[in-house]
Protein backbone atom coordinates (compact mmCIF):
# COMPACT_ATOMS: atom_id res chain seq x y z
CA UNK A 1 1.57 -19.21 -2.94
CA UNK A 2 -0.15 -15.46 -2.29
CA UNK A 3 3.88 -14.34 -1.56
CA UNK A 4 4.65 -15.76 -4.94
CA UNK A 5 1.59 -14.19 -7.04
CA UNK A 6 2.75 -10.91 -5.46
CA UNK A 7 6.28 -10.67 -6.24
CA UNK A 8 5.07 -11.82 -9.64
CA UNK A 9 2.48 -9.20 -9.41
CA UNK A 10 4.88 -6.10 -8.16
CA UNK A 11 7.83 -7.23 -10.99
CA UNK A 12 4.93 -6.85 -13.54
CA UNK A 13 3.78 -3.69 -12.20
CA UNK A 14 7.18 -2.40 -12.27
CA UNK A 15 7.71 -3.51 -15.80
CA UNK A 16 4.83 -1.77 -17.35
CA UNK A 17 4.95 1.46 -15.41
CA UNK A 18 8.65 1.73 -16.01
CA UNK A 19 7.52 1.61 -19.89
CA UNK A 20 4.69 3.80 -19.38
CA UNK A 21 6.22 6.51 -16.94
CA UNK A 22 10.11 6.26 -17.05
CA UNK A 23 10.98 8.57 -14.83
CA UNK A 24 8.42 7.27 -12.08
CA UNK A 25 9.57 4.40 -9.54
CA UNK A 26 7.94 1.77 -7.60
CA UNK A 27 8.99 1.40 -3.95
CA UNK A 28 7.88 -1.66 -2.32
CA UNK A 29 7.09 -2.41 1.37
CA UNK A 30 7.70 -6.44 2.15
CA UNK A 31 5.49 -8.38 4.40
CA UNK A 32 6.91 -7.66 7.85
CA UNK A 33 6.54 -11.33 8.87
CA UNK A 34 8.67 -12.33 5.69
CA UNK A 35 12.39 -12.81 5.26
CA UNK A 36 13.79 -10.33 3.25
CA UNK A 37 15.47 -13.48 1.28
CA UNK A 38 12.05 -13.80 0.19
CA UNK A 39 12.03 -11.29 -2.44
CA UNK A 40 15.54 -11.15 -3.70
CA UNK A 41 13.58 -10.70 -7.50
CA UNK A 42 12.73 -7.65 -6.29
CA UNK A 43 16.27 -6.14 -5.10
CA UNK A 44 17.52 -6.41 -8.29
CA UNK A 45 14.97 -4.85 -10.36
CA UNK A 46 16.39 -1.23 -11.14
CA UNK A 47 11.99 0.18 -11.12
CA UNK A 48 11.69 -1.04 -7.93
CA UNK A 49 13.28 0.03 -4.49
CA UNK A 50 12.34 -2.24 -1.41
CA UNK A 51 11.56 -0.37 1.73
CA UNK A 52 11.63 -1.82 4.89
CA UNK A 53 11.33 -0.70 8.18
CA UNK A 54 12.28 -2.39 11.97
CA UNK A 55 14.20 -4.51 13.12
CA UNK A 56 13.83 -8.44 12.58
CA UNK A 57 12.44 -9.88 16.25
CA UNK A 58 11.23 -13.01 16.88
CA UNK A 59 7.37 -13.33 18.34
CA UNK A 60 5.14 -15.77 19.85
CA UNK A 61 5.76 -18.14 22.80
CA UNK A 62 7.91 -20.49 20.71
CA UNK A 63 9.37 -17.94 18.77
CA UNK A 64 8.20 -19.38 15.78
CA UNK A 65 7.83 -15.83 13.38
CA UNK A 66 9.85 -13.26 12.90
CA UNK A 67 8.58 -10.04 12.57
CA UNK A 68 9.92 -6.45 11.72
CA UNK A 69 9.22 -4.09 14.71
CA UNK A 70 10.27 -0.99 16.58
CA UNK A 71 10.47 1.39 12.73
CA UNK A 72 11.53 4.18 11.89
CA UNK A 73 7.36 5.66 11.48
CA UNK A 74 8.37 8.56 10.92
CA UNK A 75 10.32 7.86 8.24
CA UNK A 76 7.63 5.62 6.68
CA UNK A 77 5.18 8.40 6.78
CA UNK A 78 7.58 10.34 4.85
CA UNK A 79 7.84 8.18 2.33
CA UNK A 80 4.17 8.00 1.97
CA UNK A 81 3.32 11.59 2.13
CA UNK A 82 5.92 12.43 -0.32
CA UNK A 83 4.68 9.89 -2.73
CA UNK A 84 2.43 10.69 -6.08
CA UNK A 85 0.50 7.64 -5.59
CA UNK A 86 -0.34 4.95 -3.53
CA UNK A 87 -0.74 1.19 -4.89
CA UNK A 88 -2.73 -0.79 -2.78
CA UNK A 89 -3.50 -5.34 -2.93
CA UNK A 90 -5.04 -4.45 0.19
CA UNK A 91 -3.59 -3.63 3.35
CA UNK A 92 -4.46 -1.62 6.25
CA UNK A 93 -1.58 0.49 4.98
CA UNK A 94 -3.72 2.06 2.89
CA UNK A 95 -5.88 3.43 5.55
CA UNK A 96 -2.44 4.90 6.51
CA UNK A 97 -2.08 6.92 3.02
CA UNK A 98 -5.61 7.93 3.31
CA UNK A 99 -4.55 10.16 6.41
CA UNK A 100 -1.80 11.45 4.40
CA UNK A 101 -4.42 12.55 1.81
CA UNK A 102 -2.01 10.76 -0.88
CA UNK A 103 -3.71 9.48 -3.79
CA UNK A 104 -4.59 5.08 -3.30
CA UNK A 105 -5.01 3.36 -6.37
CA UNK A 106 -6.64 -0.48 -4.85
CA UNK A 107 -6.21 -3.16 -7.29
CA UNK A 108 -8.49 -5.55 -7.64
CA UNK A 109 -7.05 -7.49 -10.67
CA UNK A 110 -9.52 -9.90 -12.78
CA UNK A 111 -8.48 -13.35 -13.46
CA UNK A 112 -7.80 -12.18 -16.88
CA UNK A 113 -4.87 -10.23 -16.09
CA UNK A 114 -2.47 -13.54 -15.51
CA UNK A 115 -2.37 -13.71 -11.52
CA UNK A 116 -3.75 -16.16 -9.28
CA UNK A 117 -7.16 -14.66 -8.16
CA UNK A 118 -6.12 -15.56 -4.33
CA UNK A 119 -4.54 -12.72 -4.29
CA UNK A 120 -8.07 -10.91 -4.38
CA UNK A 121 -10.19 -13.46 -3.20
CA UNK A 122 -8.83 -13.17 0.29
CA UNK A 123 -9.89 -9.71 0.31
CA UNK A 124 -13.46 -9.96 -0.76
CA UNK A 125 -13.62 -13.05 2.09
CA UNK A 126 -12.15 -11.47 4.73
CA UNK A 127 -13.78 -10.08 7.70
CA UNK A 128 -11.53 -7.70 8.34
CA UNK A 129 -11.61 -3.91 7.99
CA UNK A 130 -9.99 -4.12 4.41
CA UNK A 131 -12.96 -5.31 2.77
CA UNK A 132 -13.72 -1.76 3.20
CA UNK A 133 -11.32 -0.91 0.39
CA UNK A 134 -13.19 -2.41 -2.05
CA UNK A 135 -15.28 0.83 -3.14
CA UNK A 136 -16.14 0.77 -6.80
CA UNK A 137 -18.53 4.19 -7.07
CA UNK A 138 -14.45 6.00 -6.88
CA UNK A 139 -12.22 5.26 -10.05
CA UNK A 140 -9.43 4.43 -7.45
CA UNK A 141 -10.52 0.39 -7.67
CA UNK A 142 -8.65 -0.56 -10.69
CA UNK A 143 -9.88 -4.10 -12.40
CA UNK A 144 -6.59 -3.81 -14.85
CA UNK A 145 -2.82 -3.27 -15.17
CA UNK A 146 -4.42 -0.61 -17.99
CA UNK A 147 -7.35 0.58 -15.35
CA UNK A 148 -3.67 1.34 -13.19
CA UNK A 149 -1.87 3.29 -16.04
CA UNK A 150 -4.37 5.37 -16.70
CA UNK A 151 -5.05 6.40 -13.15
CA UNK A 152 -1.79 6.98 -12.20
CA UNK A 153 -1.27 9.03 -15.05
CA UNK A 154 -4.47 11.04 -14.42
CA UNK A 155 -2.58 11.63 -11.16
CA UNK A 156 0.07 12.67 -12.47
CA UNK A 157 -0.85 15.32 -14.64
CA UNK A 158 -3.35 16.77 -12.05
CA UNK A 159 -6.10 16.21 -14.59
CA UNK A 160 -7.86 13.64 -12.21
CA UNK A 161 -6.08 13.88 -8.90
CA UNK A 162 -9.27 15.53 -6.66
CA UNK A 163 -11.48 12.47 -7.89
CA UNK A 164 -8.61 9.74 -6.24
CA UNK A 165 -8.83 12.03 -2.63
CA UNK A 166 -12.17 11.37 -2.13
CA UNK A 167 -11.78 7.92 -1.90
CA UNK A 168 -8.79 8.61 0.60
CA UNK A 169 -11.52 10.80 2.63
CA UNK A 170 -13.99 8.58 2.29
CA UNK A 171 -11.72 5.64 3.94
CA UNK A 172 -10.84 7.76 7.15
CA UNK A 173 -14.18 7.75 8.45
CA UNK A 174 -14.02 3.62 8.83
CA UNK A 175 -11.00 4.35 10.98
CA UNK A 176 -10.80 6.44 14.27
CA UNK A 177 -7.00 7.47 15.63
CA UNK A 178 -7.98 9.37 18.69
CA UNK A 179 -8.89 5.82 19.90
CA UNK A 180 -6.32 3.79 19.74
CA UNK A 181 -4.42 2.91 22.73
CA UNK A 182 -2.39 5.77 24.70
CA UNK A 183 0.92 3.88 23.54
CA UNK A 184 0.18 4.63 20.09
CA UNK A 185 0.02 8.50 20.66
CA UNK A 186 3.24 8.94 19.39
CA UNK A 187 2.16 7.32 15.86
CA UNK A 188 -1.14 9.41 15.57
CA UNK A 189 1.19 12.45 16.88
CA UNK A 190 3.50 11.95 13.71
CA UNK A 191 0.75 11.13 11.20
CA UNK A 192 -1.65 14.52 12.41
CA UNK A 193 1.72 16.35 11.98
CA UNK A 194 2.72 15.35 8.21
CA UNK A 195 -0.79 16.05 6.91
CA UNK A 196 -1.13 19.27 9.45
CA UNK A 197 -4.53 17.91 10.61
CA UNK A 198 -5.04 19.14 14.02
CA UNK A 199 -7.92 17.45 14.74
């Protein structure tokens, strides 16, 4: 059901800021645990271009999920860094475009807006680190497809763009690279590199 509100969710997006901002596209990342079948709608929708990185390998004892491992991260953090915004339903990705320093956008859609409010729910329940995302002093956490619009367009045009940083700042302190395990060095290498942090 939350796979389905989301495709429904990312085809609307798409729809609207394809009216909005022609000339801007939406590039999605699937679910790494999810068939790429899954999302066919999204293939063929000419605002949207579906990213995905590793290779499809089975996991657990009984092999019972596939998962997408061993990508291409720096070519994900590419793709990140280079983009004008960041659209987050809340995943640790975005801690991952706050090191970038690219501009997050976290949606946090009302019931009002059409979608299924699991989508959202399972954010504000969770007691994992993305609850963290959920910061409503920055403009960044958008209640509205319109809230979204007129963000990204702030972003856009530079008029606004310092204001959506500081929430990207403000999420790196709940995070700390230097220390994750040694065989992650390479990762934290490539991210420190892209945003020429040397700390």
């Amino acid at each position: 059901i939350l796979g389905e509100c989301e495709i429904l969710l990312v085809l609307d997006l798409a729809d609207k800021i394809r009216r909005a901002l022609p000339n801007i596209k939406l590039y999605f990342r699937p679910y790494p645990s999810v068939d790429r079948s899954f999302y066919y709608r999204l293939y063929d929708h000419p605002g949207i271009e579906v990213k995905e990185y590793g290779v499809p390998s089975r996991r657990y004892e009984n092999n019972s999920e596939v998962i997408r491992t061993e990508c291409n991260k720096q070519e994900k953090m590419d793709l990140i860094y280079n983009a004008k915004a960041f659209i987050s339903t809340g995943s640790t990705f975005t801690l991952e475009a706050a090191y970038l320093s690219t501009p997050i956008i976290q949606l946090d859609l009302e019931d009002g807006e059409g979608y299924q409010s699991k989508i959202f729910e399972r954010l504000h329940i969770s007691d994992h680190i993305i609850k963290t995302l959920f910061l409503y002093e920055y403009p960044n956490v958008v209640r509205s497809t319109s809230e979204l619009l007129f963000a990204l367009e702030g972003i856009l045009n530079e008029r606004t763009k310092e204001n959506y940083l500081q929430y990207g700042a403000r999420l790196k302190e709940f995070v700390n690279l230097k220390k994750k395990p040694d065989n992650r060095e390479r990762y934290i290498r490539i991210l420190k590199d892209i945003a020429g942090d040397g700390t």
